[in-house]
Every structure is written in structure tokens, then in C-alpha cells.
C-alpha atoms as a PDB file:
ATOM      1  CA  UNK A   1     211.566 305.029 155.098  1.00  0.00           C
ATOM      2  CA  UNK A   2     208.706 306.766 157.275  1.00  0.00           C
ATOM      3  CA  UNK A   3     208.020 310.211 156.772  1.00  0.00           C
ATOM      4  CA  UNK A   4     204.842 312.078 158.229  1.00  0.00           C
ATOM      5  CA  UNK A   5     205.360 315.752 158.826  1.00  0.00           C
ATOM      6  CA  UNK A   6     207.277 316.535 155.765  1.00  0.00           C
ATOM      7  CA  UNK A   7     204.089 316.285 153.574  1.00  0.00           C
ATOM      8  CA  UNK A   8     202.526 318.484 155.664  1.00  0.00           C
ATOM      9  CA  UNK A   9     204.454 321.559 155.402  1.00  0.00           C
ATOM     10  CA  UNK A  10     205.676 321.121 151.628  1.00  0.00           C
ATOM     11  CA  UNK A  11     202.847 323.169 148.884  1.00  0.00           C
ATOM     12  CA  UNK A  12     200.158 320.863 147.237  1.00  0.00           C
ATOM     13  CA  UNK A  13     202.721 320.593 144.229  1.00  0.00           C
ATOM     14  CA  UNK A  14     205.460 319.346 146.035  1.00  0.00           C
ATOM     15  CA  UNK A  15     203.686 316.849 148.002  1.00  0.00           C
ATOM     16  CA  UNK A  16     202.581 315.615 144.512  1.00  0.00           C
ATOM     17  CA  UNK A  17     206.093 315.424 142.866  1.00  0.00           C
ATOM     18  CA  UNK A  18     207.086 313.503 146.216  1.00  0.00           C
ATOM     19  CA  UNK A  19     204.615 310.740 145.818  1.00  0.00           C
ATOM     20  CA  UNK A  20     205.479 310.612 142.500  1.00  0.00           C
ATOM     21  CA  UNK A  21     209.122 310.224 143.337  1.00  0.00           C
ATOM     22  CA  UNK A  22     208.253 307.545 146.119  1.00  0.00           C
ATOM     23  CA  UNK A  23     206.117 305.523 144.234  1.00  0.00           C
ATOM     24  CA  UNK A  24     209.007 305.305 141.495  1.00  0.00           C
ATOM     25  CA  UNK A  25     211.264 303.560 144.310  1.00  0.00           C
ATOM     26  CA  UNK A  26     208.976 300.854 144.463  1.00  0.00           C
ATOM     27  CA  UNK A  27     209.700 297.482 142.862  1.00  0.00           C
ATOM     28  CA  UNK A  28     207.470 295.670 140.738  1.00  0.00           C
ATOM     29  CA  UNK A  29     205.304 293.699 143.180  1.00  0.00           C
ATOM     30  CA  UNK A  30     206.447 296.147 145.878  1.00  0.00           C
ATOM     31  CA  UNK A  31     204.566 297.995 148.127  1.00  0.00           C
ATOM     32  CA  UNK A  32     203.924 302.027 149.463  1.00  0.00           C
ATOM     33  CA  UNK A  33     202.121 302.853 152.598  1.00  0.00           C
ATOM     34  CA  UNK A  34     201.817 306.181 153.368  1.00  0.00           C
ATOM     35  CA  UNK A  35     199.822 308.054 156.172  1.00  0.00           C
ATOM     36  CA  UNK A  36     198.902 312.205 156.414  1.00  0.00           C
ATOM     37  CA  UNK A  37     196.410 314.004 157.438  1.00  0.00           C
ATOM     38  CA  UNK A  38     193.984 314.558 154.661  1.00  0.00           C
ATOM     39  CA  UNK A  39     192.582 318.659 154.553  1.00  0.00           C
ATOM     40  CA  UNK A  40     191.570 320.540 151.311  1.00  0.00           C
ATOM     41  CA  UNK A  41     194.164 323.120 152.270  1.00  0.00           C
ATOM     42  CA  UNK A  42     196.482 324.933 150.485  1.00  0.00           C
ATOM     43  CA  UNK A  43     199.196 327.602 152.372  1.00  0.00           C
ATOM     44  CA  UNK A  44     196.724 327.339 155.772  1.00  0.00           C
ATOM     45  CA  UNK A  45     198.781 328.561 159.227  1.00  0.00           C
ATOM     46  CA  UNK A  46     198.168 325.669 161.764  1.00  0.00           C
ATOM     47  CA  UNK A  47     199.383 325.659 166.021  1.00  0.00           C
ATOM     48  CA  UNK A  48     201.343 322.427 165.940  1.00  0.00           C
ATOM     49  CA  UNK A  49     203.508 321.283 168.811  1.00  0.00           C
ATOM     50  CA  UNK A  50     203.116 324.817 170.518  1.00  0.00           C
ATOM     51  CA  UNK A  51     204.386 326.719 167.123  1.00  0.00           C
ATOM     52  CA  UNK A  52     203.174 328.115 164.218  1.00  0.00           C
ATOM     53  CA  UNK A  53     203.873 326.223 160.888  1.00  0.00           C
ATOM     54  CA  UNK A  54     201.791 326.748 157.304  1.00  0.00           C
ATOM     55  CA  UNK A  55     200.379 323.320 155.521  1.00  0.00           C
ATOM     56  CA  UNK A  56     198.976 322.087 152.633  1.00  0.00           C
ATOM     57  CA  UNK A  57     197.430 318.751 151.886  1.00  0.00           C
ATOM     58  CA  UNK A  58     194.634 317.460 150.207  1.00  0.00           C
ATOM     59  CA  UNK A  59     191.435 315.432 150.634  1.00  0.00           C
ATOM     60  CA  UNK A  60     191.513 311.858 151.394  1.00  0.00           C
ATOM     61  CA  UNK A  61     189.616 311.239 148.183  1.00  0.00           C
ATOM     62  CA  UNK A  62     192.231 313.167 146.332  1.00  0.00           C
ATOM     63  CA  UNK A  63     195.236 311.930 147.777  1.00  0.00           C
ATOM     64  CA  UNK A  64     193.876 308.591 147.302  1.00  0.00           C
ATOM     65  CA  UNK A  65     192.932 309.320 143.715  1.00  0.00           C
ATOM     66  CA  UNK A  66     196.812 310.420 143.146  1.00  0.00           C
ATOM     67  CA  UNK A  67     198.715 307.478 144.483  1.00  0.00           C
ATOM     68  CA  UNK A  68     196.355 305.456 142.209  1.00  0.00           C
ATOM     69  CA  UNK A  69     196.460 307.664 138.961  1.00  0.00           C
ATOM     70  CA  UNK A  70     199.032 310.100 139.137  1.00  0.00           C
ATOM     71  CA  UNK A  71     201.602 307.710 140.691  1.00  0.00           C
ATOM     72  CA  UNK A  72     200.079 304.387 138.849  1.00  0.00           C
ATOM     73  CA  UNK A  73     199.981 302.379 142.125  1.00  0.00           C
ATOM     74  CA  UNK A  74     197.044 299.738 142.764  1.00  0.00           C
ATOM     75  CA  UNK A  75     195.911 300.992 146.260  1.00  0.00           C
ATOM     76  CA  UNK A  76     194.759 297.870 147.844  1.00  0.00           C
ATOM     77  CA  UNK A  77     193.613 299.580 151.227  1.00  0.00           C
ATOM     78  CA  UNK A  78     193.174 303.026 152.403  1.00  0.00           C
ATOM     79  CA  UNK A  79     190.676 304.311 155.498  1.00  0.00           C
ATOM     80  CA  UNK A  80     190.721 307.257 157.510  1.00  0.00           C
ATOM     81  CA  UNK A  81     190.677 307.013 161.485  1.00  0.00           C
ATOM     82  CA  UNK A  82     190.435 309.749 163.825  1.00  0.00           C
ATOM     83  CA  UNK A  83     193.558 310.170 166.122  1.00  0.00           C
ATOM     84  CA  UNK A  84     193.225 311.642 169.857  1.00  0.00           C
ATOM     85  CA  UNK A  85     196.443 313.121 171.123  1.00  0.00           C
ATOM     86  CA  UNK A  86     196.931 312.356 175.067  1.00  0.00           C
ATOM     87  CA  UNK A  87     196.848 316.285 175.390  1.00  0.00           C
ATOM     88  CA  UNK A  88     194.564 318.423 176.922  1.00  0.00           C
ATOM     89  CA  UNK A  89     195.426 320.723 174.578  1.00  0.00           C
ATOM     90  CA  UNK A  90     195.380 318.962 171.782  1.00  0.00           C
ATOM     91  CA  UNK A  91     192.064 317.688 169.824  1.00  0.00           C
ATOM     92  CA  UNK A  92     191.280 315.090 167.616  1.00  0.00           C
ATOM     93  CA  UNK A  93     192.713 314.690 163.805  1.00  0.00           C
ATOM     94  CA  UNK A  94     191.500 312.354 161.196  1.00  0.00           C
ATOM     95  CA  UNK A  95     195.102 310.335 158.958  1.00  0.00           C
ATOM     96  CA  UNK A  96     194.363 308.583 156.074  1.00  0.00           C
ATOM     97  CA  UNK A  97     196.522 305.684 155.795  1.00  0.00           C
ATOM     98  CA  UNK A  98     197.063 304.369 151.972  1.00  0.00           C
ATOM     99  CA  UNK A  99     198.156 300.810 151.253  1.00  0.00           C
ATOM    100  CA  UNK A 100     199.315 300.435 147.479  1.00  0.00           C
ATOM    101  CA  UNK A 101     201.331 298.414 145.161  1.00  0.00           C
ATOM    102  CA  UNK A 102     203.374 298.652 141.868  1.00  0.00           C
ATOM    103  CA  UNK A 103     202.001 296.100 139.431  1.00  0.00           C
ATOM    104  CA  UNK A 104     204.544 293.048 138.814  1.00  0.00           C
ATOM    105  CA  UNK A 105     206.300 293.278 135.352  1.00  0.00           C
ATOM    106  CA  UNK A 106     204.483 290.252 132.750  1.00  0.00           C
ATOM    107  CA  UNK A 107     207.231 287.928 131.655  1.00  0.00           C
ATOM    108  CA  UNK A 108     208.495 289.379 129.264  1.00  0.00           C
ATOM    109  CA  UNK A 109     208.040 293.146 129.711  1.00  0.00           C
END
């Protein structure tokens, strides 16, 4: 599954219960990667693709922080990179990409 955009225009809770909801399709041993672009912004009206859509998402630190607590995923790589659309119109935006993994199951449990 890839999914970018959607994150973006749900509310701060929503994009919480999602990860949540991803993170529970992983397998034991299995992996999530994940990439959005990380704002302290709840509700904020953005120009994107020539319209007008409101977005919420949340620090990289804090998005971070909730695939590894709230979701209980060992994130074994995240960064943030700056991206430069080939638009004049268009400036640069930072995505934080998040590389994490559900624990395997000990024998037994």
C-alpha cells in the first residue's frame, strides 16, 4: 500500500488512529515505511496543486515518536530530506521518511 496525501488532509487525530491501524497490519518481523511532510500544524489552509486544501500533521520528532510509542514499532531509520518540485511555482518541502518494524513474536508467545 502507498499512501501520501491522505495524511495530509485528515485532523492530527485521525492521522494518529491511521498509523495505529497500519502498524496493526504488520506481521511480526514485518516492516512499515511511511513518508509525509512533517509541520506542527493543525487545521492550516495550504495552495497545493493550484487549489486550496486544509492540513494537519505533526513534527518529524513527533511523528517519529508515535510510530515508535503509540504504534509500538522499532523505527530502525527515519531522516528528513528537502524535496524541490520541477515547478517554478512550486518551492521546496522537507518529507520525513520512517523505516520501522513490528518485533518478531519469542517462541512461545
Amino acid at each position: 500500500m502507498c499512501a501520501f496525501f491522505p495524511l495530509l488532509v485528515m485532523s492530527r487525530a485521525e492521522v494518529s488512529a491511521a498509523l495505529r491501524r497500519m502498524a496493526g497490519w504488520v506481521a511480526p518481523g514485518g516492516y512499515l515505511v511511511t513518508a509525509t511532510v512533517p509541520a506542527d500544524v493543525e487545521d492550516v489552509e495550504i495552495e497545493w496543486m493550484g487549489r486550496r486544501v486544509r492540513v494537519s500533521s505533526f513534527s518529524a520528532e513527533e511523528y517519529v515518536r508515535q510510530v515508535r510509542e503509540e504504534c509500538g514499532l522499532d523505527v530502525l531509520h527515519h531522516a528528513v530530506s528537502v524535496f524541490q518540485p520541477d515547478d517554478e511555482k512550486a518551492g521546496p518541502e522537507e518529507h520525513v521518511f520512517c523505516y520501522a518494524r513490528r518485533a518478531k513474536e519469542l517462541p512461545g508467545g
